[in-house]
Protein backbone atom coordinates (compact mmCIF):
# COMPACT_ATOMS: atom_id res chain seq x y z
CA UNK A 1 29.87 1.13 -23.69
CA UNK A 2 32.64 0.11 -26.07
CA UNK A 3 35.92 1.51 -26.23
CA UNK A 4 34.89 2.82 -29.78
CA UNK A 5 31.78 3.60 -28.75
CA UNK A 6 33.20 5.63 -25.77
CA UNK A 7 35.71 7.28 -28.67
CA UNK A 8 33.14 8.40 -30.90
CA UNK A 9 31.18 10.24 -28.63
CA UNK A 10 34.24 12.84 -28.91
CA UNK A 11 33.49 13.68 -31.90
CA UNK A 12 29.81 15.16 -32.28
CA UNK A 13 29.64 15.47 -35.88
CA UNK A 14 29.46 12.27 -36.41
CA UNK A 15 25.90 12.87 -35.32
CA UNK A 16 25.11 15.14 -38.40
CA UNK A 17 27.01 13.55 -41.11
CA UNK A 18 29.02 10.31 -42.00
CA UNK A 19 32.41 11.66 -42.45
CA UNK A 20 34.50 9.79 -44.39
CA UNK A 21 37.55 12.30 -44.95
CA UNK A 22 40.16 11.37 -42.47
CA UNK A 23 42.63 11.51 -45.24
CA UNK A 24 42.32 15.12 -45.65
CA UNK A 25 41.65 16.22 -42.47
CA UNK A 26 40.16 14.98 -39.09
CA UNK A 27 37.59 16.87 -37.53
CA UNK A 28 38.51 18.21 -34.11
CA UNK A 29 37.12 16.69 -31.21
CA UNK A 30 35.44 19.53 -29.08
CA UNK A 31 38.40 18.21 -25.74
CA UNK A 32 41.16 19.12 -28.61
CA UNK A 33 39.56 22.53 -29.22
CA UNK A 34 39.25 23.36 -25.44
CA UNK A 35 42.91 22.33 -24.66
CA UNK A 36 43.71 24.85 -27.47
CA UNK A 37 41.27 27.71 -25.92
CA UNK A 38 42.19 27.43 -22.23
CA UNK A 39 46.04 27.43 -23.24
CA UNK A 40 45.15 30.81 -24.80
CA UNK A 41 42.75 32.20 -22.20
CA UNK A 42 46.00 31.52 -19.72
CA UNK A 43 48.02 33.80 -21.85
CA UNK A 44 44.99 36.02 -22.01
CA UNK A 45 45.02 36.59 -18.14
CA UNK A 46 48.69 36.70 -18.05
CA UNK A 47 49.23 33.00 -16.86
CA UNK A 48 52.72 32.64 -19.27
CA UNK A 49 55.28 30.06 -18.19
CA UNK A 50 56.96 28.90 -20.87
CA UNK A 51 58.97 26.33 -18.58
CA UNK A 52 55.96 24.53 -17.95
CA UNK A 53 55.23 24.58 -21.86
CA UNK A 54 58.19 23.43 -22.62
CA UNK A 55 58.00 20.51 -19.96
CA UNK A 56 54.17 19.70 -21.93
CA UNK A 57 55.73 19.56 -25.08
CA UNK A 58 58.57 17.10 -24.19
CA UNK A 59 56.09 15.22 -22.53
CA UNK A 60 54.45 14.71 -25.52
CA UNK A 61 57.30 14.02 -27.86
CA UNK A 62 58.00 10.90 -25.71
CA UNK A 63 54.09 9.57 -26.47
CA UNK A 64 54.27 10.59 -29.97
CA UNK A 65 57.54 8.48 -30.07
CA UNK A 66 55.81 5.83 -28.51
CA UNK A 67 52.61 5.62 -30.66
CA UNK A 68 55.28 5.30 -34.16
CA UNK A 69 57.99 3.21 -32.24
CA UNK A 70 60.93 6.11 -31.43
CA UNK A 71 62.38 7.53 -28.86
CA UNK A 72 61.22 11.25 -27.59
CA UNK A 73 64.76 12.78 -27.78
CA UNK A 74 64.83 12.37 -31.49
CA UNK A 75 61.33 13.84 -32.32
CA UNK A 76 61.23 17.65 -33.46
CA UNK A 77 58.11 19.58 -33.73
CA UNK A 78 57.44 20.99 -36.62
CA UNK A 79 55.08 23.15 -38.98
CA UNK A 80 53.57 20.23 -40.71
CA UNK A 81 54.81 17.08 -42.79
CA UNK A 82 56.59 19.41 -45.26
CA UNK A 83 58.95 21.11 -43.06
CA UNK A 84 59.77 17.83 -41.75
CA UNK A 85 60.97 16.60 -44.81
CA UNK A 86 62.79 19.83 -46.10
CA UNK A 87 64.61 19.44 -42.74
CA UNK A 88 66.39 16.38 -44.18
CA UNK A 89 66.50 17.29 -48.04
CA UNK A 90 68.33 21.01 -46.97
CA UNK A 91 70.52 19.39 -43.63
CA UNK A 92 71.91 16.73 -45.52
CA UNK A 93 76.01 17.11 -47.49
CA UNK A 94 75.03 16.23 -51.18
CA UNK A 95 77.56 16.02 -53.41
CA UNK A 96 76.37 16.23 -57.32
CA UNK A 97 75.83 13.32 -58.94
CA UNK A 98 74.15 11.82 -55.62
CA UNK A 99 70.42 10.77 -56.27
CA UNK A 100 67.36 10.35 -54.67
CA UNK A 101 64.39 7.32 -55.08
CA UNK A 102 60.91 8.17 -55.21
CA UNK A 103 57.62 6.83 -56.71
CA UNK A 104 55.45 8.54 -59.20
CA UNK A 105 52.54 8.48 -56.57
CA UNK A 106 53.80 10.73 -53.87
CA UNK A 107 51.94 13.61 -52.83
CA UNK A 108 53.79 17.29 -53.49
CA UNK A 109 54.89 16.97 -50.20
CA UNK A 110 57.43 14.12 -50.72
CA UNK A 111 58.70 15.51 -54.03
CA UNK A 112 59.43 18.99 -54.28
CA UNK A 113 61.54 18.78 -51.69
CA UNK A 114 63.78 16.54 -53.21
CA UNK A 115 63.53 17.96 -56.67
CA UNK A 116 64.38 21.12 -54.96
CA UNK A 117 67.73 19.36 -54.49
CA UNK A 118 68.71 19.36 -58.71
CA UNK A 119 70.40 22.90 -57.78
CA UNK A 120 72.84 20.80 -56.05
CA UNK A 121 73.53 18.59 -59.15
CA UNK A 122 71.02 15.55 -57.41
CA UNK A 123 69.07 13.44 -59.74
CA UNK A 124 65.70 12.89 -58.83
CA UNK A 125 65.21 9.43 -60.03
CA UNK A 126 60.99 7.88 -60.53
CA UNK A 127 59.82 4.38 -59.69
CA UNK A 128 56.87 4.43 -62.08
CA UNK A 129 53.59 2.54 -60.77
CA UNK A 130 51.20 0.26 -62.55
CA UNK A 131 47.75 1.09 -62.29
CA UNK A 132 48.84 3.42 -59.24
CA UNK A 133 50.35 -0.16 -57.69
CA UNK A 134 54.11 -0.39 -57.02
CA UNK A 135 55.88 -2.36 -54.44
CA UNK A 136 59.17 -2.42 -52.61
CA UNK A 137 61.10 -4.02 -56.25
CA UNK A 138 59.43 -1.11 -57.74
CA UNK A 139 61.62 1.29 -56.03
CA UNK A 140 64.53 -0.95 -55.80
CA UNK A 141 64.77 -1.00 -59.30
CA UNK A 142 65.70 2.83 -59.46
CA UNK A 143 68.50 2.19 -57.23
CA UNK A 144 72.06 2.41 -58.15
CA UNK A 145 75.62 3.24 -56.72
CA UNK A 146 75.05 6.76 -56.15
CA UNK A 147 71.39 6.89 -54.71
CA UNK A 148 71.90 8.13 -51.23
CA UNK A 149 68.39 8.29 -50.36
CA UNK A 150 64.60 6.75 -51.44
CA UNK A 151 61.40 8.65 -50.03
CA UNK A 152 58.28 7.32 -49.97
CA UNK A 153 54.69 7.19 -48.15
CA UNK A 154 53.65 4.83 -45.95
CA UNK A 155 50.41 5.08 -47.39
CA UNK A 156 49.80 6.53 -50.75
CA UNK A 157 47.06 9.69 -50.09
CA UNK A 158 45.59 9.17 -53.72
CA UNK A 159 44.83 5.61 -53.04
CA UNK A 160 45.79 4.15 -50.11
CA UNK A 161 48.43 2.17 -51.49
CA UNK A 162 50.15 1.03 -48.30
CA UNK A 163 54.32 0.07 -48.72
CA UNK A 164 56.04 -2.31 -47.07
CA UNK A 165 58.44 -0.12 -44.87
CA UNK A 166 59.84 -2.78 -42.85
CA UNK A 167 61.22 -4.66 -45.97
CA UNK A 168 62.44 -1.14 -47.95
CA UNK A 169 64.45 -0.67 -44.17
CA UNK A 170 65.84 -3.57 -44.42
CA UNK A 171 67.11 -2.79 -47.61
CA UNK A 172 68.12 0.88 -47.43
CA UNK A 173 69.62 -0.24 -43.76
CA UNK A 174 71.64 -3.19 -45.33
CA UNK A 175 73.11 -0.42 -48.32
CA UNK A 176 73.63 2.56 -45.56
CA UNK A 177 71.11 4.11 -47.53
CA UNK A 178 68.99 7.02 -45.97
CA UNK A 179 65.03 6.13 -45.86
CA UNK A 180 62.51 8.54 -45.51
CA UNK A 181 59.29 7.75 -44.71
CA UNK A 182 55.83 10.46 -44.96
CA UNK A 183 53.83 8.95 -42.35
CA UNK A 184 51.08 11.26 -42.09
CA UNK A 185 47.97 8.92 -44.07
CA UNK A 186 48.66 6.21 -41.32
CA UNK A 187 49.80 7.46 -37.95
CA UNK A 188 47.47 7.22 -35.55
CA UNK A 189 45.96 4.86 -37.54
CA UNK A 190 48.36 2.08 -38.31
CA UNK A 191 50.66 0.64 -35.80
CA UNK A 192 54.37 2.08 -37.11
CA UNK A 193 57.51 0.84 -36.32
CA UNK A 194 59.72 3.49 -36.94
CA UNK A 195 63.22 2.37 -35.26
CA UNK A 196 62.78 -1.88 -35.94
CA UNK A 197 61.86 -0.76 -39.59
CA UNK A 198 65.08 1.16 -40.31
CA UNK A 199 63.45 4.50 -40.94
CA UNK A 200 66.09 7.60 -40.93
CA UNK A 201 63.42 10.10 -40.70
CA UNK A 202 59.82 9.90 -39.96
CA UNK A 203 57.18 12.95 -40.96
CA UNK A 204 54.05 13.53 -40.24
CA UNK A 205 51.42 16.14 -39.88
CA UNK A 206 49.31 16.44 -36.78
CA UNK A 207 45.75 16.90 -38.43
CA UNK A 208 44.72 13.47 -39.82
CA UNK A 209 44.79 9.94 -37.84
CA UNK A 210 46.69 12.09 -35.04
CA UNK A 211 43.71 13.85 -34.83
CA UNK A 212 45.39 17.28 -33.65
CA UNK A 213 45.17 20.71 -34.67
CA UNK A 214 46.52 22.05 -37.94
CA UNK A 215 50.06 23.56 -37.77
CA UNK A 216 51.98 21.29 -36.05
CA UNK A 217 53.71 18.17 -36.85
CA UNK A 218 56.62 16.35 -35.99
CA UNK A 219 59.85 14.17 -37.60
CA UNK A 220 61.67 11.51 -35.47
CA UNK A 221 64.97 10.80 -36.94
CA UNK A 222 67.36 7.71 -36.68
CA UNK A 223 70.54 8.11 -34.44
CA UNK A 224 72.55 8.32 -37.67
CA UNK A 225 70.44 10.58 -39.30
CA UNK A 226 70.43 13.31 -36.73
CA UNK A 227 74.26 13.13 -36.65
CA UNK A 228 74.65 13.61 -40.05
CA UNK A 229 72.23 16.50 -40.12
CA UNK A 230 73.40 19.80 -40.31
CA UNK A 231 70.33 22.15 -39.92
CA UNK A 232 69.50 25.02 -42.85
CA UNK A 233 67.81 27.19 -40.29
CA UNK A 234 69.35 27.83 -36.80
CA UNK A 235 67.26 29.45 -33.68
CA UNK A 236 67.18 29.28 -29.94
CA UNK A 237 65.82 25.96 -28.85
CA UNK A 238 66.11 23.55 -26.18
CA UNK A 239 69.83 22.62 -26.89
CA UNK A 240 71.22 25.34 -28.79
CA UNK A 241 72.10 28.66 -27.56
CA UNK A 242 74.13 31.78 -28.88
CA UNK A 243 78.06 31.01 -27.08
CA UNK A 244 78.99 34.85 -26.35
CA UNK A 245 82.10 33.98 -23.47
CA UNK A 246 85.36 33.98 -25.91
CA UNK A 247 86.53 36.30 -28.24
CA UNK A 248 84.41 35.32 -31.03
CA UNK A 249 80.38 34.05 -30.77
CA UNK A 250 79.90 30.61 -31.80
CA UNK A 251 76.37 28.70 -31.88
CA UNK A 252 76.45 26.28 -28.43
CA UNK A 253 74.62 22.68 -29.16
CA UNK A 254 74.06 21.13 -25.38
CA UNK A 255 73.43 17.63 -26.78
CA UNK A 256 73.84 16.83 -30.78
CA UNK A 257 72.57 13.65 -30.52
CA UNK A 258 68.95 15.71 -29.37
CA UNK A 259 66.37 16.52 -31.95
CA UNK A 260 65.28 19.74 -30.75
CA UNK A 261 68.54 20.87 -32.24
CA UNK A 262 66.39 20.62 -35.46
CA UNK A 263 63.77 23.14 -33.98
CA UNK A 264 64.05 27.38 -34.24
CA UNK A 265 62.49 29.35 -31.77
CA UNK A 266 58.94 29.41 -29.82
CA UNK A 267 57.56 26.24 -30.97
CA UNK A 268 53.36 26.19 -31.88
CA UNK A 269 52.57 25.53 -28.32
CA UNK A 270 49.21 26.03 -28.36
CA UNK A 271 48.61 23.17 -31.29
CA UNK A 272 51.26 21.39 -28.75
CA UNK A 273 48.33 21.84 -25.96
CA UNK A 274 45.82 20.47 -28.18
CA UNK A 275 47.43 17.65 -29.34
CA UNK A 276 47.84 16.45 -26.10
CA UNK A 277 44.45 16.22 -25.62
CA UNK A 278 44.22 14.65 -29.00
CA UNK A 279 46.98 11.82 -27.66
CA UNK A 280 44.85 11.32 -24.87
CA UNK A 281 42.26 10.21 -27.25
CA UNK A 282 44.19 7.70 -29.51
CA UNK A 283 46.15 6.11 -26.27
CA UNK A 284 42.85 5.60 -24.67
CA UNK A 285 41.65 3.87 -27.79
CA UNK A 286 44.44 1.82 -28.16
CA UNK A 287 46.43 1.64 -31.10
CA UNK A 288 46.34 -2.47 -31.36
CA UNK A 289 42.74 -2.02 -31.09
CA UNK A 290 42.66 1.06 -33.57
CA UNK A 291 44.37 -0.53 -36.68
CA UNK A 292 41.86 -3.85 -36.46
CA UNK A 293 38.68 -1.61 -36.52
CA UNK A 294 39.78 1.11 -39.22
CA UNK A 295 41.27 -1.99 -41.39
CA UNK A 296 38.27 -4.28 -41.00
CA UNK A 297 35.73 -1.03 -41.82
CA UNK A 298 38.02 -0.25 -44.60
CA UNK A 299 37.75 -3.81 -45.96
CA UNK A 300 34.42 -3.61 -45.28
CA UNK A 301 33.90 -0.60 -47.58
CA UNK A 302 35.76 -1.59 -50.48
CA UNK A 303 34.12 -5.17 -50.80
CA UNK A 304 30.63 -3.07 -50.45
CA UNK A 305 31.74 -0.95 -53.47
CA UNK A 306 33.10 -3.42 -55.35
CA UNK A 307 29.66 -5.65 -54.89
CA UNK A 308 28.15 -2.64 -56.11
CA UNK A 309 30.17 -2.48 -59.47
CA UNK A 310 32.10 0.53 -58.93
CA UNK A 311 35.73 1.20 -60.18
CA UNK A 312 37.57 0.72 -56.64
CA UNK A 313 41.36 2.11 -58.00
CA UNK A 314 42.63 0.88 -53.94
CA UNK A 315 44.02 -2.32 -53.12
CA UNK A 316 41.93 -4.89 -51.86
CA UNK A 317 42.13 -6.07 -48.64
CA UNK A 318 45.60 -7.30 -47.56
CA UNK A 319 49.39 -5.77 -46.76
CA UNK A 320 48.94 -3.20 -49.18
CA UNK A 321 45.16 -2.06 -48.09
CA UNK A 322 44.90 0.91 -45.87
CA UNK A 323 41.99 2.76 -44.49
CA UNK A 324 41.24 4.50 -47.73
CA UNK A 325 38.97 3.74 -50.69
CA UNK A 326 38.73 5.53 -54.22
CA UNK A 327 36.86 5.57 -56.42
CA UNK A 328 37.22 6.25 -60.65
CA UNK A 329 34.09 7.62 -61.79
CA UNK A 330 32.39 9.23 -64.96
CA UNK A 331 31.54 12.54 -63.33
CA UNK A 332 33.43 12.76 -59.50
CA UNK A 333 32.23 16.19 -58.88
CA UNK A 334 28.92 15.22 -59.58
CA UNK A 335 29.11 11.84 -57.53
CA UNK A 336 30.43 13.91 -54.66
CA UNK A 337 27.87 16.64 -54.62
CA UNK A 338 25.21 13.36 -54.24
CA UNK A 339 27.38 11.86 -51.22
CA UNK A 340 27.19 15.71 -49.66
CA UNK A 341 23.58 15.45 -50.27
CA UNK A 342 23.16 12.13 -48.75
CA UNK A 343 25.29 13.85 -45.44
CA UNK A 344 28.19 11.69 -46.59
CA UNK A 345 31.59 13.94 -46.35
CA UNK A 346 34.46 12.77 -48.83
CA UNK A 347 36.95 14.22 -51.23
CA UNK A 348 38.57 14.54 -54.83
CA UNK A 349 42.46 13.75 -55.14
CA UNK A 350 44.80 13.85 -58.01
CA UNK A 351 43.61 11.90 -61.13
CA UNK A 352 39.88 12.93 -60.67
CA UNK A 353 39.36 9.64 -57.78
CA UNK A 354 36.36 10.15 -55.43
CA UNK A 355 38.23 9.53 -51.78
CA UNK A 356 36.60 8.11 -49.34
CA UNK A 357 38.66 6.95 -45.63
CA UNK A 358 37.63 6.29 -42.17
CA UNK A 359 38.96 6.65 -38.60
CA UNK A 360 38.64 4.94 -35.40
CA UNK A 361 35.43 7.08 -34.53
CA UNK A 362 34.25 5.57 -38.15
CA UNK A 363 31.77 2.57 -36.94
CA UNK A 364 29.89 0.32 -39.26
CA UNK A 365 26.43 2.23 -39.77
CA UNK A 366 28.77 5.03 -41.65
CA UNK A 367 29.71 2.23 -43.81
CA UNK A 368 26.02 1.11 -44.33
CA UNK A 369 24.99 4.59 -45.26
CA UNK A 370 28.24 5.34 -47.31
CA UNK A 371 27.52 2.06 -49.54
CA UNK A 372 23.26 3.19 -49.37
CA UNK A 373 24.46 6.74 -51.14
CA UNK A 374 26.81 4.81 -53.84
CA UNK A 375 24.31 2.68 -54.90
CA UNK A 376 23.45 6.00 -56.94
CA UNK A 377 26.66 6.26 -58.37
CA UNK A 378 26.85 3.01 -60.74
């Protein structure tokens, strides 16, 4: 058996549909859900130890750092790719008249956040796109003097539009310039380099190519970065404790230069539990053998659509192809209610695109039947 073969047997669903929705969500693989079960029948029975839990979850911050190219003592858990970002937009000194760099393609996620920051007199400044294409010059373009920070995806979760992140580090790195990167539509996925590409902060939700549980997540930050961060919300956490021995209390940080300065309280340690399992999964896979399959089935999908005449809105295959295909259609309810028919399970994004993405469990008879059902879309 195959190393993918061996992968998609964890996930059983596969056998009842082609799911093609990795970009939304990942289905669960039934190992992920029993990590998550047995951690709560052990609280269930009263088996607590929370020093054990904690040792799991700093076990797993050092994989996660490995699989995006980090270090574990600068990866925080978090909620989800959100909090992870608000982290940085809220724990940063801004000082009005300071701006921030984004693209007109950015999920919610990657925005409000830093539009949340014009109560602080920073300008939110827009790299518009072409078509839903920009590149690296795009963004650079918006730059000036005062722009102390440029967010962007990785890969865009409306199309797949995939950015250049080791040249935009390069630049941001080369200007002191904080870069911000929402990694959650290729980790796990795509092979990141996080600390060679100059990326302050890294975000990214646990419930796509992860393949972990919703409601956790996690943000690796540059050395800088988490020295420069001053955290909006303060709780008990690995590093920081309540100071109560002189005259007057004072918050205690054991080691500053430690991300789980960043966290507040009891972290989601069941999720934690699952995701380990979940890690098990992708390192037994093999990220350099992960990105070749999921780009070559991608590539594989949006030459089959394209052959077929449809509107494919994603970059061809190349540097700025991902593992996600849409699709601009007449009618994409209707077009998607045919694909559910046909067993086929994909998605609608902003502008009205018919989403379709695929994972390493993704194998080429789901791209066969995917391209069988759009043959009734043209």
């Amino acid at each position: 058996m195959s190393w993918q073969q061996a992968f998609r047997e964890h996930f059983p669903v596969l056998r009842e549909k082609t799911y093609a929705n990795i970009a939304y969500t990942s289905p669960v693989a039934p190992v992920v859900t029993r990590a998550v079960a047995d951690f709560l029948d052990g609280i269930t029975h009263a088996r607590s130890d929370k020093p054990q839990w904690l040792a799991d979850a700093d076990a797993l911050r050092a994989r996660l750092a490995r699989l995006i190219g980090g270090e574990g003592r600068r990866l925080a858990f978090t909620k989800n790719t959100t909090e992870g970002i608000n982290i940085v937009a809220q724990g940063l000194d801004w000082e009005a008249g300071d701006n921030v760099v984004v693209d007109d393609q950015e999920h919610p996620t990657n925005a409000l956040p830093w539009l949340n920051l014009r109560r602080k007199g920073v300008e939110l400044r827009v790299a518009r796109a072409r078509d839903h294409y920009f590149d690296v010059d795009d963004l650079w373009a918006r730059v000036d003097a005062r722009t102390r920070l440029v967010a962007v995806s990785w890969v865009q979760y409306s199309t797949g539009l995939r950015v250049d992140i080791a040249e935009l580090g390069r630049r941001c790195a080369a200007r002191g310039i904080w870069l911000v990167v929402d990694g959650i539509q290729a980790a796990g996925l795509l092979r990141a380099q996080a600390d060679a590409w100059h990326v302050d902060a890294f975000a990214a939700g646990a419930h796509k190519g992860l393949l972990g549980p919703l409601g956790v997540g996690l943000l690796h930050v540059s050395p800088r970065l988490l020295d420069a961060l001053a955290p909006a919300h303060v709780g008990p956490n690995g590093v920081t404790t309540l100071d109560k021995a002189g005259a007057r209390w004072e918050i205690a940080v054991a080691d500053a230069g430690d991300a789980r300065r960043l966290e507040t309280g009891n972290l989601n340690f069941p999720a934690i539990a699952g995701w380990r399992a979940a890690v098990d999964l992708i390192e037994a896979g093999d990220p350099a053998r992960i990105e070749p399959h999921v780009l070559s089935l991608a590539a594989q999908l949006g030459h089959g659509l394209r052959e077929l005449g449809l509107d494919v809105v994603s970059p061809p295959a190349g540097p700025a192809a991902s593992t996600t295909q849409a699709l601009r259609l007449p009618d994409p309810q209707a077009a998607l209610a045919r694909l559910a028919r046909a067993g086929i399970v994909a998605t609608i994004v902003e502008y009205g695109y018919l989403r379709l993405s695929v994972g390493a469990y993704n194998d080429t008879r789901d791209i066969e039947n995917i391209l069988r059902a759009a043959a009734s879309l043209r």
